[in-house]
C-alpha atoms as a PDB file:
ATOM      1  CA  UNK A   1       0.000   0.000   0.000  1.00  0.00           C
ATOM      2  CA  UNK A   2       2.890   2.292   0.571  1.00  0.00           C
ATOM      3  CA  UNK A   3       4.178   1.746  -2.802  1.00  0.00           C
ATOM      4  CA  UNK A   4       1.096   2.365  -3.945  1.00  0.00           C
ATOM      5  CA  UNK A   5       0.812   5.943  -2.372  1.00  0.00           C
ATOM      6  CA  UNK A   6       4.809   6.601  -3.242  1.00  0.00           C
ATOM      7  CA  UNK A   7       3.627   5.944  -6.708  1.00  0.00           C
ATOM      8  CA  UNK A   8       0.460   8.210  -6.991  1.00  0.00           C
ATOM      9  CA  UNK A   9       2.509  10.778  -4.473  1.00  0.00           C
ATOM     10  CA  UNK A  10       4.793  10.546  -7.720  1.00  0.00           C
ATOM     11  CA  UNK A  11       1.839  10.857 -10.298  1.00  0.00           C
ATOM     12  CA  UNK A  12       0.616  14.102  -8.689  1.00  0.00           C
ATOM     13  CA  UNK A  13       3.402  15.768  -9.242  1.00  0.00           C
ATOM     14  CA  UNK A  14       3.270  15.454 -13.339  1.00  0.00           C
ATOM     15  CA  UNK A  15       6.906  15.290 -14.803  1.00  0.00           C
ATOM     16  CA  UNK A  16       7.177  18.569 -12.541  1.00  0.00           C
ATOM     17  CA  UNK A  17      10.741  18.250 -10.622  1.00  0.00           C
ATOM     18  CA  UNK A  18      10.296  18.021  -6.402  1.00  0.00           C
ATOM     19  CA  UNK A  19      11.863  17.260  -3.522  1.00  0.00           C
ATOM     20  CA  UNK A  20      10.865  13.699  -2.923  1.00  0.00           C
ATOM     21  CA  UNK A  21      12.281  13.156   0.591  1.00  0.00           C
ATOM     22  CA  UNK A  22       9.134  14.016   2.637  1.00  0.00           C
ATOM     23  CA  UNK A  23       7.382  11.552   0.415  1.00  0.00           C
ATOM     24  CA  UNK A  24       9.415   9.266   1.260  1.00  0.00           C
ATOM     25  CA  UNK A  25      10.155   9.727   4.356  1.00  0.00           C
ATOM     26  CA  UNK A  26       6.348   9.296   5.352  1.00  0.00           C
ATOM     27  CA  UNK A  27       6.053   5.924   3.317  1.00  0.00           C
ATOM     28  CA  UNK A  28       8.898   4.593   5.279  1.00  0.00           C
ATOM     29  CA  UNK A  29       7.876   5.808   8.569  1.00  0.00           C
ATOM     30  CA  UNK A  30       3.959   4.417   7.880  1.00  0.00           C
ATOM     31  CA  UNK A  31       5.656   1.005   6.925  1.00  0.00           C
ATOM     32  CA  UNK A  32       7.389   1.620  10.345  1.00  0.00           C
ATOM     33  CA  UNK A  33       4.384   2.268  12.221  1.00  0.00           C
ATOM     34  CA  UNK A  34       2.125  -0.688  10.759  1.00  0.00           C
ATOM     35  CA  UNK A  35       4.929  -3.187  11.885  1.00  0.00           C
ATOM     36  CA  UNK A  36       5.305  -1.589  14.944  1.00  0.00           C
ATOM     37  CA  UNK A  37       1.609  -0.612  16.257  1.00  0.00           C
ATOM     38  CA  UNK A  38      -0.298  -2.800  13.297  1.00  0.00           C
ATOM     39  CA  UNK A  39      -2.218  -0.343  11.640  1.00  0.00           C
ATOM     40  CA  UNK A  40      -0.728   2.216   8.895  1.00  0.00           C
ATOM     41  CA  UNK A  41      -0.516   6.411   9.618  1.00  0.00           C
ATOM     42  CA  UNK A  42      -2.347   8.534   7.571  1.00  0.00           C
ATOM     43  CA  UNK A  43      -0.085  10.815   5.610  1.00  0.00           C
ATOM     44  CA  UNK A  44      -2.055  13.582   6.224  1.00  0.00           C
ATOM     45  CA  UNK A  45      -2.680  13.366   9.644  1.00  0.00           C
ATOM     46  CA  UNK A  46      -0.828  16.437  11.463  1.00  0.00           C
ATOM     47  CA  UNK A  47       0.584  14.561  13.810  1.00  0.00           C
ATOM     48  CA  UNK A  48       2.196  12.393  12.146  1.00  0.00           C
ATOM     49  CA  UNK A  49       3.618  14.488   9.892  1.00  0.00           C
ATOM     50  CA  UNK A  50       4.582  17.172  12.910  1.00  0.00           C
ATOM     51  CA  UNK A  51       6.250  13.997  14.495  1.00  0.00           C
ATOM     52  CA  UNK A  52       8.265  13.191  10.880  1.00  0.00           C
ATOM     53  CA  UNK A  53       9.514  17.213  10.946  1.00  0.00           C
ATOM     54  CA  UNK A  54      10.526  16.399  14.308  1.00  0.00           C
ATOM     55  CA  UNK A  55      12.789  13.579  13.877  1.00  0.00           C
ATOM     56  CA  UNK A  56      14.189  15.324  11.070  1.00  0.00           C
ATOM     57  CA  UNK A  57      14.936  18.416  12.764  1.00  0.00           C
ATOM     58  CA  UNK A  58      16.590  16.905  15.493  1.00  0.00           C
ATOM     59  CA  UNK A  59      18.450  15.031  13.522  1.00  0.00           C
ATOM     60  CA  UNK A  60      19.914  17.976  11.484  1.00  0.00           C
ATOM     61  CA  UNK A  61      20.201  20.350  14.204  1.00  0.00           C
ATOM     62  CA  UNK A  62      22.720  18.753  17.079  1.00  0.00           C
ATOM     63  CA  UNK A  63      26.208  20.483  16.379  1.00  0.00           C
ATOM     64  CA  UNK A  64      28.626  18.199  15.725  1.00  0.00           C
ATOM     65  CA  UNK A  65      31.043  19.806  18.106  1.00  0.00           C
ATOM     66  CA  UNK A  66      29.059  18.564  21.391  1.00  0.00           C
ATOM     67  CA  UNK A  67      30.235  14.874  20.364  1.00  0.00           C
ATOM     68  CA  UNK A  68      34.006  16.561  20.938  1.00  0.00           C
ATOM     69  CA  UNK A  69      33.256  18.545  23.644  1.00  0.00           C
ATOM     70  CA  UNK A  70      30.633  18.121  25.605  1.00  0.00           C
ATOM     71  CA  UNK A  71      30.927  20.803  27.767  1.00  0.00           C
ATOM     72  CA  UNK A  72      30.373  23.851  25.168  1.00  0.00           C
ATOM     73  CA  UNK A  73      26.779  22.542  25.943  1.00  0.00           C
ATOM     74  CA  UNK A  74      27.270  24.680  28.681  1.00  0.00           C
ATOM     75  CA  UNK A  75      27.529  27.652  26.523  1.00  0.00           C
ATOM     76  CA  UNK A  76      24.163  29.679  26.132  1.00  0.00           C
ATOM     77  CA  UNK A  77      23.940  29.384  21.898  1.00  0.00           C
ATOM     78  CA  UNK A  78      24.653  25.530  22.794  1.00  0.00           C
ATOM     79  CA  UNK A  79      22.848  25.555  25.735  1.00  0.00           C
ATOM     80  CA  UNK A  80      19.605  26.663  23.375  1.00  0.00           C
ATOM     81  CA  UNK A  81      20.306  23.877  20.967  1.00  0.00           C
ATOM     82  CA  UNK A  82      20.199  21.456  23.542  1.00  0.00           C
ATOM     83  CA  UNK A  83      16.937  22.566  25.051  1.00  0.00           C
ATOM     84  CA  UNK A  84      15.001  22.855  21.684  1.00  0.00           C
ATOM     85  CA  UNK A  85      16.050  19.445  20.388  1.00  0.00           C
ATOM     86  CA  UNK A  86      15.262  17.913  23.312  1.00  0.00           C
ATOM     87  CA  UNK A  87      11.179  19.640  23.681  1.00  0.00           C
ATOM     88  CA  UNK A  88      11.362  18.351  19.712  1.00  0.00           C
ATOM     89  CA  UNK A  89      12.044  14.484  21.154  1.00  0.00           C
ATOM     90  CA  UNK A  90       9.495  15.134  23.898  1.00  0.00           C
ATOM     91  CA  UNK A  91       6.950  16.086  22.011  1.00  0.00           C
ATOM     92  CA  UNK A  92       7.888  13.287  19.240  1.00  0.00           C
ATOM     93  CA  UNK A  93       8.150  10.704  22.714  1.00  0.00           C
ATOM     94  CA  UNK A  94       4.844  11.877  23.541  1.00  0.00           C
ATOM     95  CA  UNK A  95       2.908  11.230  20.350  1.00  0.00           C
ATOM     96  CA  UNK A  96       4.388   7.486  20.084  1.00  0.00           C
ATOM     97  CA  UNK A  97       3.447   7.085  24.188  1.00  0.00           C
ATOM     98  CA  UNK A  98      -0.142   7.942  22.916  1.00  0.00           C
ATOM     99  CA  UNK A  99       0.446   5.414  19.719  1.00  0.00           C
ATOM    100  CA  UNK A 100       1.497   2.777  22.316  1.00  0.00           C
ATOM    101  CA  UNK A 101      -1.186   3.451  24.804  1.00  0.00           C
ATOM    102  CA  UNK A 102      -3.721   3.023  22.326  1.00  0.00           C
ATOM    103  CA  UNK A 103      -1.992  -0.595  21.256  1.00  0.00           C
ATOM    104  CA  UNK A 104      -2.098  -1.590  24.905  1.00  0.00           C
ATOM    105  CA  UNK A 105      -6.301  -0.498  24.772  1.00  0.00           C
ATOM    106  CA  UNK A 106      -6.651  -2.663  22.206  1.00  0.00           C
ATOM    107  CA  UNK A 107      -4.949  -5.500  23.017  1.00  0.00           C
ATOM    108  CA  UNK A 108      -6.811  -5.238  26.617  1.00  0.00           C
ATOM    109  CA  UNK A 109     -10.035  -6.074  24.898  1.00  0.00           C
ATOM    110  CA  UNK A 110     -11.453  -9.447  25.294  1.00  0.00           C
ATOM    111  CA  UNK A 111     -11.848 -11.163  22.198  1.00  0.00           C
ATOM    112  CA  UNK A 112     -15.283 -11.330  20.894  1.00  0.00           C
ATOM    113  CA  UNK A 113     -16.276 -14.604  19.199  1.00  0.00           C
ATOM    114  CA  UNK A 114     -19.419 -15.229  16.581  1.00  0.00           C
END
């Protein structure tokens, strides 16, 4: 099914050049999220797509230099790095802690039978 939407994602654009990576990246983080909480995300949904921005801007925005040295974290322009990437994880650790909490509602459920 993700192929599917890659492919029509594709389509839409008509022979017009794009940036394909948030296309892709939401295909491979729906194929993610069906193996990991069994049902797919819905590309549009705004949180899934705020939590997608999220992982990608913390991923671009740690400096490099706070592997070296740790302690410029101390600095104030590091200091503010720091503290946005890690309200960015919160907030990303706080949409998946609702994704798992609904999992666990589910699977708490007794099984009806016909």
């Amino acid at each position: 099914m993700e192929v599917e939407d890659l492919i029509a994602g594709i389509q839409e654009e008509q022979d017009r050049s794009f940036d394909a990576r948030q296309l892709v990246t939401s295909c491979l983080a729906s194929v993610m999220f069906h193996m990991v909480f069994g049902r797919r995300s819905d590309h549009s949904s705004r949180e899934f797509q705020q939590l997608i921005s999220d992982i990608n801007y913390a991923m671009s925005n740690i400096p490099f230099e706070l592997d070296f040295l740790p302690l410029l974290r101390l600095l104030p322009y590091y200091r503010k790095k720091v503290a946005d990437n890690i309200a960015v994880i919160k907030r990303g650790s706080d949409y998946i802690n609702e994704m798992i909490a609904a999992c666990r509602e589910v699977c708490r459920r007794p099984i009806q039978y016909a």
